[in-house]
PDB file of N, CA and C in Angstrom:
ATOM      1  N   UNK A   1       4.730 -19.084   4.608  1.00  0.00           N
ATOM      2  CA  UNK A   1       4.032 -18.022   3.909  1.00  0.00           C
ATOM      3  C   UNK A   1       3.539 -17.014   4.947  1.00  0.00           C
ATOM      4  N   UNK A   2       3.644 -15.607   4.682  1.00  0.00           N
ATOM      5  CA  UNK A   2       3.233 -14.683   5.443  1.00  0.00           C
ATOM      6  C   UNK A   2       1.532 -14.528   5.761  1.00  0.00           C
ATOM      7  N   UNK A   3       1.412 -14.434   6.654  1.00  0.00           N
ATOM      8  CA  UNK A   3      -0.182 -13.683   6.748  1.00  0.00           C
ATOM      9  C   UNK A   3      -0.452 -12.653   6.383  1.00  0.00           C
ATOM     10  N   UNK A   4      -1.684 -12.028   5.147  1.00  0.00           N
ATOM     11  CA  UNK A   4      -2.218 -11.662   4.700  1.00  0.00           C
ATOM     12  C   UNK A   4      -3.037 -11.022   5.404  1.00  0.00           C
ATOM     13  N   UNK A   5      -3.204  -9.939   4.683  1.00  0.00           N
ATOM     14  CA  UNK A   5      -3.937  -8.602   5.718  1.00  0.00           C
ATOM     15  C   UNK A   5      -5.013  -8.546   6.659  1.00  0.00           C
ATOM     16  N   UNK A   6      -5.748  -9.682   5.743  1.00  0.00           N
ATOM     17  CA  UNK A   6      -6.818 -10.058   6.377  1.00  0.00           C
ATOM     18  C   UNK A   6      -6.895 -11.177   7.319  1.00  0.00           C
ATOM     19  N   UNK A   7      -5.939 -12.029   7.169  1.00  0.00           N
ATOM     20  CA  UNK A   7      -5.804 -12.860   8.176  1.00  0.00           C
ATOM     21  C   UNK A   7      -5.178 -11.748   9.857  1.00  0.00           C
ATOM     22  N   UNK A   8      -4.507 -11.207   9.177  1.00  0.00           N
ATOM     23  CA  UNK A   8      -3.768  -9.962  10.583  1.00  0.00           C
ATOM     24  C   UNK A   8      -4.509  -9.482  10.940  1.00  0.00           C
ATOM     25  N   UNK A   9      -5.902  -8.568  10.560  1.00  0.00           N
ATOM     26  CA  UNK A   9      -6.793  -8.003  10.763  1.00  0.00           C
ATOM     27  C   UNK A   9      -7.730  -8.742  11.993  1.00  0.00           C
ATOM     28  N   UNK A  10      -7.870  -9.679  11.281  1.00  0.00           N
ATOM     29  CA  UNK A  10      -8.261 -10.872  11.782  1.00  0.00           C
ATOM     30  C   UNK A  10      -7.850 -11.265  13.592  1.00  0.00           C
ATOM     31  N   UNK A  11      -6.584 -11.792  13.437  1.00  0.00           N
ATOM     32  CA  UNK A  11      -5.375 -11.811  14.552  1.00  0.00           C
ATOM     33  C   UNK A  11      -5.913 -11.050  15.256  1.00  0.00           C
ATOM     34  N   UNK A  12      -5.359  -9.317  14.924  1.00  0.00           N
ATOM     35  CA  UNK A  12      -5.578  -8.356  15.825  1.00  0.00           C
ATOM     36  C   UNK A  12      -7.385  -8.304  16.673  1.00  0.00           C
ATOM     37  N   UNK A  13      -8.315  -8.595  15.973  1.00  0.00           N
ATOM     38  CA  UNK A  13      -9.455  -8.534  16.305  1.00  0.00           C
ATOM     39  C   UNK A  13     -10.175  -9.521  17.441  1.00  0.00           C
ATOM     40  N   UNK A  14      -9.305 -10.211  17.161  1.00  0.00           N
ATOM     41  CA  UNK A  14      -9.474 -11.943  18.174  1.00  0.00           C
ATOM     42  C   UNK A  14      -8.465 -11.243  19.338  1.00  0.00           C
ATOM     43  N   UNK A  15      -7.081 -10.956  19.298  1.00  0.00           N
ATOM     44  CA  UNK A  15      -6.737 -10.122  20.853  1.00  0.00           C
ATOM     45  C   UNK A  15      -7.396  -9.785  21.450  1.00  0.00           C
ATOM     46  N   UNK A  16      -8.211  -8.609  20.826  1.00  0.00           N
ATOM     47  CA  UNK A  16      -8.865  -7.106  21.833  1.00  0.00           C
ATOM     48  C   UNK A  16      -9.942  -8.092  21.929  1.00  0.00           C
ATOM     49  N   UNK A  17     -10.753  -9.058  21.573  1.00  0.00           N
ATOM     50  CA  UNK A  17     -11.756  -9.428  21.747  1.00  0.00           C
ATOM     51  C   UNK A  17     -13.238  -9.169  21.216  1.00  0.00           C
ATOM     52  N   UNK A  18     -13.044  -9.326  20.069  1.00  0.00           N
ATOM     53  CA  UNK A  18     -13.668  -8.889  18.878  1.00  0.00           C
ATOM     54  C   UNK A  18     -13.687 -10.101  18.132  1.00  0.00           C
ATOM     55  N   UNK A  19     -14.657 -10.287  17.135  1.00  0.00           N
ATOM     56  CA  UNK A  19     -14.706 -11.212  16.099  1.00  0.00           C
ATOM     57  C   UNK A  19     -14.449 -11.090  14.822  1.00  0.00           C
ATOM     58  N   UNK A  20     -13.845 -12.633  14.179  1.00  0.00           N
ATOM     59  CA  UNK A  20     -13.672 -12.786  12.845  1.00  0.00           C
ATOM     60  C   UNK A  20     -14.774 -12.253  11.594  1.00  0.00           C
ATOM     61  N   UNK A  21     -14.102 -11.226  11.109  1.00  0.00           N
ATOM     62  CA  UNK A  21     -15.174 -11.339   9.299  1.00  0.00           C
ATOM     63  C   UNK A  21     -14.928 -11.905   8.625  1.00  0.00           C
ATOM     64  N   UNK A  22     -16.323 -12.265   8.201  1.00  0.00           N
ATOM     65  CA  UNK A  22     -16.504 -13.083   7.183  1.00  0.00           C
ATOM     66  C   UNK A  22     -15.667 -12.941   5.661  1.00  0.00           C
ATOM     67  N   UNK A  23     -15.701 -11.378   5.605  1.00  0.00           N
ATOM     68  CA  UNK A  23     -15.459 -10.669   4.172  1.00  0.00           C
ATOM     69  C   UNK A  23     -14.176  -9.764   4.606  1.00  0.00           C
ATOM     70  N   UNK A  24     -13.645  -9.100   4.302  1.00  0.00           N
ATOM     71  CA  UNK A  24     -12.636  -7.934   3.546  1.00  0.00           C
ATOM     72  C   UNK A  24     -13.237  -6.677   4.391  1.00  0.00           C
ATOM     73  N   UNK A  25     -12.431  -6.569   5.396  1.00  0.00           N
ATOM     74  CA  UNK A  25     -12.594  -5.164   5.623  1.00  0.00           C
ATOM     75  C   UNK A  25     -12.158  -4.417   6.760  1.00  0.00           C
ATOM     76  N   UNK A  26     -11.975  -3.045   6.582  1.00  0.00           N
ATOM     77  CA  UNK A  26     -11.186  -2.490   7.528  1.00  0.00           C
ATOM     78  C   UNK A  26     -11.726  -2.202   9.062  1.00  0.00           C
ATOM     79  N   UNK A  27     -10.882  -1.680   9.887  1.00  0.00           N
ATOM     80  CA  UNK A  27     -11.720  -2.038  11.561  1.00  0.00           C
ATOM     81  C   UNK A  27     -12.784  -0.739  11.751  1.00  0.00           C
ATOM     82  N   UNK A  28     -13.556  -1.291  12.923  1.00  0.00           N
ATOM     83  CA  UNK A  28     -14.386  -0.646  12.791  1.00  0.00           C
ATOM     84  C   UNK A  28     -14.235   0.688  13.763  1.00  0.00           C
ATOM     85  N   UNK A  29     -15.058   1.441  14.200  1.00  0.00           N
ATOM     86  CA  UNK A  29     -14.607   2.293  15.340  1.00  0.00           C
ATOM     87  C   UNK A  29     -14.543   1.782  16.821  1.00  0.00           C
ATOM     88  N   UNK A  30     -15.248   0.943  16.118  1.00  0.00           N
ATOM     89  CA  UNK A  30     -15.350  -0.321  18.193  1.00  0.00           C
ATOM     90  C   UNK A  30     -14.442  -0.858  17.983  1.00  0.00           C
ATOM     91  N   UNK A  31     -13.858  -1.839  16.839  1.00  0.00           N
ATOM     92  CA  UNK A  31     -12.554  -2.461  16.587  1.00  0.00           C
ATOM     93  C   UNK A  31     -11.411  -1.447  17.484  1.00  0.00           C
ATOM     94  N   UNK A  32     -11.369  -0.121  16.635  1.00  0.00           N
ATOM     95  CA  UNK A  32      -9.779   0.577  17.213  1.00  0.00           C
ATOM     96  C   UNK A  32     -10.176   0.550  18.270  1.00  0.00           C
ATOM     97  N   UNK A  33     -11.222   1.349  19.298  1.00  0.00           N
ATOM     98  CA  UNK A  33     -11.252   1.743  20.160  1.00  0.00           C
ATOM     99  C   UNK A  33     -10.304   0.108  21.483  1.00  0.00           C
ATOM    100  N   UNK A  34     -11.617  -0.817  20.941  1.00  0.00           N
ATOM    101  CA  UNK A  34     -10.451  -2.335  21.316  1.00  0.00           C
ATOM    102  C   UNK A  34      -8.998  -2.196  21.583  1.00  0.00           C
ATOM    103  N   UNK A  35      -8.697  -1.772  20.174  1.00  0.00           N
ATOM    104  CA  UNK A  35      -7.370  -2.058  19.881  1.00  0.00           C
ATOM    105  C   UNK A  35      -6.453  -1.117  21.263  1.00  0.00           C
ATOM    106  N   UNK A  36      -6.868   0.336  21.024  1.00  0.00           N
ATOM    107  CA  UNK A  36      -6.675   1.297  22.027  1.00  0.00           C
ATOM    108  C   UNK A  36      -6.765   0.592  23.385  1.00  0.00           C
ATOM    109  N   UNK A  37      -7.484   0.056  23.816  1.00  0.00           N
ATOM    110  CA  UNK A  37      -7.711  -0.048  25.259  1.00  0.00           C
ATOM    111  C   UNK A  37      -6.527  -1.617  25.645  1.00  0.00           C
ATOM    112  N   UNK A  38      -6.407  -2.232  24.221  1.00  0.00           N
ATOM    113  CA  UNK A  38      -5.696  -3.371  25.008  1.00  0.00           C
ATOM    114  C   UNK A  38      -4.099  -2.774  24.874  1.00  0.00           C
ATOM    115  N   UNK A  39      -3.852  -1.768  23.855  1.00  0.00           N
ATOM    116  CA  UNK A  39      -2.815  -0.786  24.426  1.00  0.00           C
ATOM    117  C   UNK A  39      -2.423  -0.180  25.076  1.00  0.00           C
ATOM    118  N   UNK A  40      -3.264  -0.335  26.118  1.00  0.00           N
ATOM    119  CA  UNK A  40      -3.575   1.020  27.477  1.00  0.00           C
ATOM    120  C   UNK A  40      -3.839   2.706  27.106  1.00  0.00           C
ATOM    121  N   UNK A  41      -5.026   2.735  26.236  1.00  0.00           N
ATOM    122  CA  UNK A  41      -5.023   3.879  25.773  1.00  0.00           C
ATOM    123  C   UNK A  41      -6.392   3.777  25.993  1.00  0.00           C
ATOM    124  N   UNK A  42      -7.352   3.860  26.936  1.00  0.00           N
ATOM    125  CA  UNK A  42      -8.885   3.799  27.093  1.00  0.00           C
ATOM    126  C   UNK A  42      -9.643   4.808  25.633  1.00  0.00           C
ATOM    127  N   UNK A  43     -10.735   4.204  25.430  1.00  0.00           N
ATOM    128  CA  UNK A  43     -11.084   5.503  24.608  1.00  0.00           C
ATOM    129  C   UNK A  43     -12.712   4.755  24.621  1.00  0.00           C
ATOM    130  N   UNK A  44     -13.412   6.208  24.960  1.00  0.00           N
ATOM    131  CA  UNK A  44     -14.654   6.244  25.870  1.00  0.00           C
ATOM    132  C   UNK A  44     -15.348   7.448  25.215  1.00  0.00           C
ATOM    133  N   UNK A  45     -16.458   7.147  24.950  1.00  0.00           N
ATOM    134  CA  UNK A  45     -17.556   8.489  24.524  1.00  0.00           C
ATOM    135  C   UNK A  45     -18.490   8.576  23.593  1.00  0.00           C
ATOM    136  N   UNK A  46     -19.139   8.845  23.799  1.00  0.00           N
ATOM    137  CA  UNK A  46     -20.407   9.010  22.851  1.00  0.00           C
ATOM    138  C   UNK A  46     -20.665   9.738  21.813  1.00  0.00           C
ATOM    139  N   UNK A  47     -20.057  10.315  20.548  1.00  0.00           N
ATOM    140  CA  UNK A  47     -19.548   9.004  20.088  1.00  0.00           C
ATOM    141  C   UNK A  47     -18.230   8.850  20.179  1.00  0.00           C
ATOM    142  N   UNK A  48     -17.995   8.010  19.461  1.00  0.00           N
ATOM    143  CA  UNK A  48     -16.508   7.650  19.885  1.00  0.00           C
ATOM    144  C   UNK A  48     -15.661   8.330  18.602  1.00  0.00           C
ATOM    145  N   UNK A  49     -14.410   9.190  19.008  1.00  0.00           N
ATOM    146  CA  UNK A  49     -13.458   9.977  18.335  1.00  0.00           C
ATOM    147  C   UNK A  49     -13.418   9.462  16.834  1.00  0.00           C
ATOM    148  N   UNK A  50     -12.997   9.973  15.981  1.00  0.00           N
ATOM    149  CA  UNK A  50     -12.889   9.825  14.721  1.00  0.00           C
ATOM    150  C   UNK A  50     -11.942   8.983  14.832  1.00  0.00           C
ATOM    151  N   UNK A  51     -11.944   7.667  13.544  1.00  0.00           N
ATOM    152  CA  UNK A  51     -10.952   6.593  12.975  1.00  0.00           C
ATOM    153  C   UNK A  51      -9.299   6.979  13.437  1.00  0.00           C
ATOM    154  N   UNK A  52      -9.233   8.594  12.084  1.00  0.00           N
ATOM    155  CA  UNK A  52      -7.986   8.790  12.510  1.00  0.00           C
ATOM    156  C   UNK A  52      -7.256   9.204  14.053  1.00  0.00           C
ATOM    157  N   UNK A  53      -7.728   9.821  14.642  1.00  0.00           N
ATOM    158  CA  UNK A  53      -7.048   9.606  16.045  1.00  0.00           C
ATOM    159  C   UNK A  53      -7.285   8.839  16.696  1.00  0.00           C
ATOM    160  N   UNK A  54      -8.288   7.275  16.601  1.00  0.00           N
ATOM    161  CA  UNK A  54      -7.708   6.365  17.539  1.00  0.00           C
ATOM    162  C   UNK A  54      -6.688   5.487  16.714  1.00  0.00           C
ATOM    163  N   UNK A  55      -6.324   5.538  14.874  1.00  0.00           N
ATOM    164  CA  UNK A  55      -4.937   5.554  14.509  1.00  0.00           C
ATOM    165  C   UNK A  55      -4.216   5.930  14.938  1.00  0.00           C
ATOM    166  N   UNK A  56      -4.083   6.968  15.162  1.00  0.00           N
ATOM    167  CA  UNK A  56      -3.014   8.306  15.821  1.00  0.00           C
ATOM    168  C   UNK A  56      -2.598   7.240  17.406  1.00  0.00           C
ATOM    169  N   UNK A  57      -3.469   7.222  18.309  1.00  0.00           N
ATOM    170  CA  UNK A  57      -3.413   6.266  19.320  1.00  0.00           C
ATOM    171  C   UNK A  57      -2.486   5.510  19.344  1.00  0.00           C
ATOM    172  N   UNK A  58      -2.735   4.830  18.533  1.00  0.00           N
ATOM    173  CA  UNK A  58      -2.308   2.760  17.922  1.00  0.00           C
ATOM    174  C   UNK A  58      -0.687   3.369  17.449  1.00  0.00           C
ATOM    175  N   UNK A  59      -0.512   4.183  16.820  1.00  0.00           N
ATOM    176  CA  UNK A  59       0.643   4.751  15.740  1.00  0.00           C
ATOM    177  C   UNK A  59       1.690   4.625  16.805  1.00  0.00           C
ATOM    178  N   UNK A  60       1.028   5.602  18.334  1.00  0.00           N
ATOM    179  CA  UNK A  60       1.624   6.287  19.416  1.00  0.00           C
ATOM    180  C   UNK A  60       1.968   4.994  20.165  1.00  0.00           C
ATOM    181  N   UNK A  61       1.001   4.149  20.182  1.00  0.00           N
ATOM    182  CA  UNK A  61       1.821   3.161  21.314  1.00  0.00           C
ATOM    183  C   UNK A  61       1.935   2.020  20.541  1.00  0.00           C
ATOM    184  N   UNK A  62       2.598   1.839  19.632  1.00  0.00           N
ATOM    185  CA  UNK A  62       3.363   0.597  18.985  1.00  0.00           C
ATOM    186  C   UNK A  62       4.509   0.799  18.115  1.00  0.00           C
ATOM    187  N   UNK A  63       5.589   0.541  18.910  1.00  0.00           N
ATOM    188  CA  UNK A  63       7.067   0.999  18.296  1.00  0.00           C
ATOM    189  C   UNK A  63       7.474   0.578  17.208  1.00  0.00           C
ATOM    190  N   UNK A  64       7.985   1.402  16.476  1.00  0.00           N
ATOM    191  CA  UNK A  64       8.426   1.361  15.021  1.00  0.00           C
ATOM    192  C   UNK A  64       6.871   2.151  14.187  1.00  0.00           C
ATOM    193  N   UNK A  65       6.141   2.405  14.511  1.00  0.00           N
ATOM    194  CA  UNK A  65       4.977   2.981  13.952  1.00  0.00           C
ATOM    195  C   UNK A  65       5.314   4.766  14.624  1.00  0.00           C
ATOM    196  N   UNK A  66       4.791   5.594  12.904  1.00  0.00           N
ATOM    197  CA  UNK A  66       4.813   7.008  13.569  1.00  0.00           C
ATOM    198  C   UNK A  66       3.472   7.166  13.251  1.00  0.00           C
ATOM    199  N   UNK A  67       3.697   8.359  14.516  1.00  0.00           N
ATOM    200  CA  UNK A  67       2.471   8.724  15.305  1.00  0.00           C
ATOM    201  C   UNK A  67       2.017   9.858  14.499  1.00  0.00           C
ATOM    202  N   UNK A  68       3.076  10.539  13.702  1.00  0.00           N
ATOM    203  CA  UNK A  68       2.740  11.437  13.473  1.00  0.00           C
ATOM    204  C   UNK A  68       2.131  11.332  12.057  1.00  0.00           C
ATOM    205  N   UNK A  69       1.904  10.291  11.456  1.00  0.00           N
ATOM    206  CA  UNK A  69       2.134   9.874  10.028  1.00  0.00           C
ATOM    207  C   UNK A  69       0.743  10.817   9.742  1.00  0.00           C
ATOM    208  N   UNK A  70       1.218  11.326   8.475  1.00  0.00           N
ATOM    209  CA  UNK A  70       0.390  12.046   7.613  1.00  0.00           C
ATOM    210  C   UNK A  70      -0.815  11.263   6.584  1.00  0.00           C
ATOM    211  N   UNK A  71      -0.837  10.054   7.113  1.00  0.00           N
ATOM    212  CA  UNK A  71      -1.723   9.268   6.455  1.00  0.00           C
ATOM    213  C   UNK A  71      -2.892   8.530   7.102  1.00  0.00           C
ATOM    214  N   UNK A  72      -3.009   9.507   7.965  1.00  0.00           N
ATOM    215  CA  UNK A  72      -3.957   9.068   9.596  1.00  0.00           C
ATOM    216  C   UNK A  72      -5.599   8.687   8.794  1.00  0.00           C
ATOM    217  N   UNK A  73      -5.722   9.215   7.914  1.00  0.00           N
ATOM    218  CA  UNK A  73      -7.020   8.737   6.871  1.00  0.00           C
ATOM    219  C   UNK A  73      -7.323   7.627   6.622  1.00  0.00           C
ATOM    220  N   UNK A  74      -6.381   6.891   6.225  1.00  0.00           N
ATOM    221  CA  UNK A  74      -5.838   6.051   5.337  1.00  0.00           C
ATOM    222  C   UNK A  74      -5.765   4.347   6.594  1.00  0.00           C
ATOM    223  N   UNK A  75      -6.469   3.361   6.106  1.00  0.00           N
ATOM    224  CA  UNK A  75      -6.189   2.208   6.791  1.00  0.00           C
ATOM    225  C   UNK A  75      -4.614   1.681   7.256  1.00  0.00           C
ATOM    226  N   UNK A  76      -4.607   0.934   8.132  1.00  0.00           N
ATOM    227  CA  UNK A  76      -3.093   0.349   8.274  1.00  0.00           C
ATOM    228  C   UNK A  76      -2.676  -0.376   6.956  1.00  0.00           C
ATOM    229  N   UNK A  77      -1.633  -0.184   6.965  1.00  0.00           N
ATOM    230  CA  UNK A  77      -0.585  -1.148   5.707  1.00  0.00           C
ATOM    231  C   UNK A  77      -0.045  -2.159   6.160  1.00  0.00           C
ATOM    232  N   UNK A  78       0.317  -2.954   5.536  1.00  0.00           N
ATOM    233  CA  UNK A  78       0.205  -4.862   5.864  1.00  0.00           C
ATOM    234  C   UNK A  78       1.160  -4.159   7.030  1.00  0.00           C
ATOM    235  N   UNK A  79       2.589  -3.922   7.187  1.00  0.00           N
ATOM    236  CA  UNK A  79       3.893  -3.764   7.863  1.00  0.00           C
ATOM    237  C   UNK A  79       3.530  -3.311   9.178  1.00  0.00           C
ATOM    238  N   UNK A  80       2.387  -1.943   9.083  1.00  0.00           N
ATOM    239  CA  UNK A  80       1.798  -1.605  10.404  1.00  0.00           C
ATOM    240  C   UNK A  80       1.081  -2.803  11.313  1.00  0.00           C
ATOM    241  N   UNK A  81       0.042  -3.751  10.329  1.00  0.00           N
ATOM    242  CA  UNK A  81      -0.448  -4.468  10.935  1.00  0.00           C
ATOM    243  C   UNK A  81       0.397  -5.957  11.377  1.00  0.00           C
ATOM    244  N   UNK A  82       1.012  -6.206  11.069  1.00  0.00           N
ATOM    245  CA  UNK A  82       2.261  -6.800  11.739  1.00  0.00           C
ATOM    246  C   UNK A  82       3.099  -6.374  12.824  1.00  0.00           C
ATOM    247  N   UNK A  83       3.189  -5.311  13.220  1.00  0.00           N
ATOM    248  CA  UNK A  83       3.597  -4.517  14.138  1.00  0.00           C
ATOM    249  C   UNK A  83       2.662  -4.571  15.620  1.00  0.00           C
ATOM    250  N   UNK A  84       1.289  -4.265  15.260  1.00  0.00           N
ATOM    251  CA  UNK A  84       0.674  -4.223  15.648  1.00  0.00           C
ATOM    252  C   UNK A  84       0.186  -5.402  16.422  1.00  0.00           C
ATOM    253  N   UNK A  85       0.121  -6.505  15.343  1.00  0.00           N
ATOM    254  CA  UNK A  85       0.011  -7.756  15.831  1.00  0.00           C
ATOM    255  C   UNK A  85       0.816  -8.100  16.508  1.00  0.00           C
ATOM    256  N   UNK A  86       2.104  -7.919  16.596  1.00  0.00           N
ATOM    257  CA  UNK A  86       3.269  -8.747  17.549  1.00  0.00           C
ATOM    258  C   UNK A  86       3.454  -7.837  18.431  1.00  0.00           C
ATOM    259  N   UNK A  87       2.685  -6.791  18.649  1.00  0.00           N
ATOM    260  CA  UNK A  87       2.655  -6.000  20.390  1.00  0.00           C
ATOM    261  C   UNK A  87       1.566  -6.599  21.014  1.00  0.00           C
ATOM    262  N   UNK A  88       0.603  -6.703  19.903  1.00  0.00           N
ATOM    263  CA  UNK A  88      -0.671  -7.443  21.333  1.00  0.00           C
ATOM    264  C   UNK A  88      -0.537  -9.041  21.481  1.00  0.00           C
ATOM    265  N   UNK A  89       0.545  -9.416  20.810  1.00  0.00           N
ATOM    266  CA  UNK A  89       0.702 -11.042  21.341  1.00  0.00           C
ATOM    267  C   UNK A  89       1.778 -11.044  22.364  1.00  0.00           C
ATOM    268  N   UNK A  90       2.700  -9.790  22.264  1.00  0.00           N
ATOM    269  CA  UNK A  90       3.360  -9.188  23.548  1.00  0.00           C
ATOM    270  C   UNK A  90       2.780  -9.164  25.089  1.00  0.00           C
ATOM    271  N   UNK A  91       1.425  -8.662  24.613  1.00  0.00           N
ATOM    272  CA  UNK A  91       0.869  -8.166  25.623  1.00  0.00           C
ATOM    273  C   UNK A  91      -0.131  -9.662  26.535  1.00  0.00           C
ATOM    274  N   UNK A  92       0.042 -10.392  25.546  1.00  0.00           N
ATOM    275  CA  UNK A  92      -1.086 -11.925  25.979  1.00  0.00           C
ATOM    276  C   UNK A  92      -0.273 -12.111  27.225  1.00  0.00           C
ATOM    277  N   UNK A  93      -0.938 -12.574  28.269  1.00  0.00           N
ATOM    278  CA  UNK A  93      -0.776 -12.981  29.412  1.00  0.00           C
ATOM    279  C   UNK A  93      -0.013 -14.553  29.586  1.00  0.00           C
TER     280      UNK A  93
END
């Protein structure tokens, strides 16, 4: 059986070094920024860039994902987060 969004969510959050929720829900701005940096995409500042461009980020450095997607608003979709997930288990040492 496949993993479920939230279990992926999940996945991805335990990589960058972040913790499991309890409940349903999408990442946070410390989450992407995570996500960004274990991509090699630092992202630093007070505050920290809006959701959609550290999407935009994530889009940019994980192949088969576009960067340019017009839905930069919009949370990842299960397919992205599968993607996503099997670059940063790429990336495990």
């Amino acid at each position: 059986m496949s993993p479920t969004v939230d279990e992926l969510r999940d996945e991805i959050r335990l990589a960058v070094g972040r913790y499991e929720r309890a409940v349903s829900t999408d990442f946070t701005k410390e989450a992407l920024a995570a996500i960004c940096g274990a991509l090699g995409e630092e992202v630093t500042g007070k505050p920290l860039p809006p959701k959609r461009e550290m999407r935009a980020i994530v889009r940019d450095r994980v192949e088969g994902l576009d960067p340019d997607s017009v839905d930069g608003e919009r949370s990842f979709r299960k397919a992205e987060l599968e993607a996503i997930a099997a670059r940063l288990r790429d990336e495990e040492p």
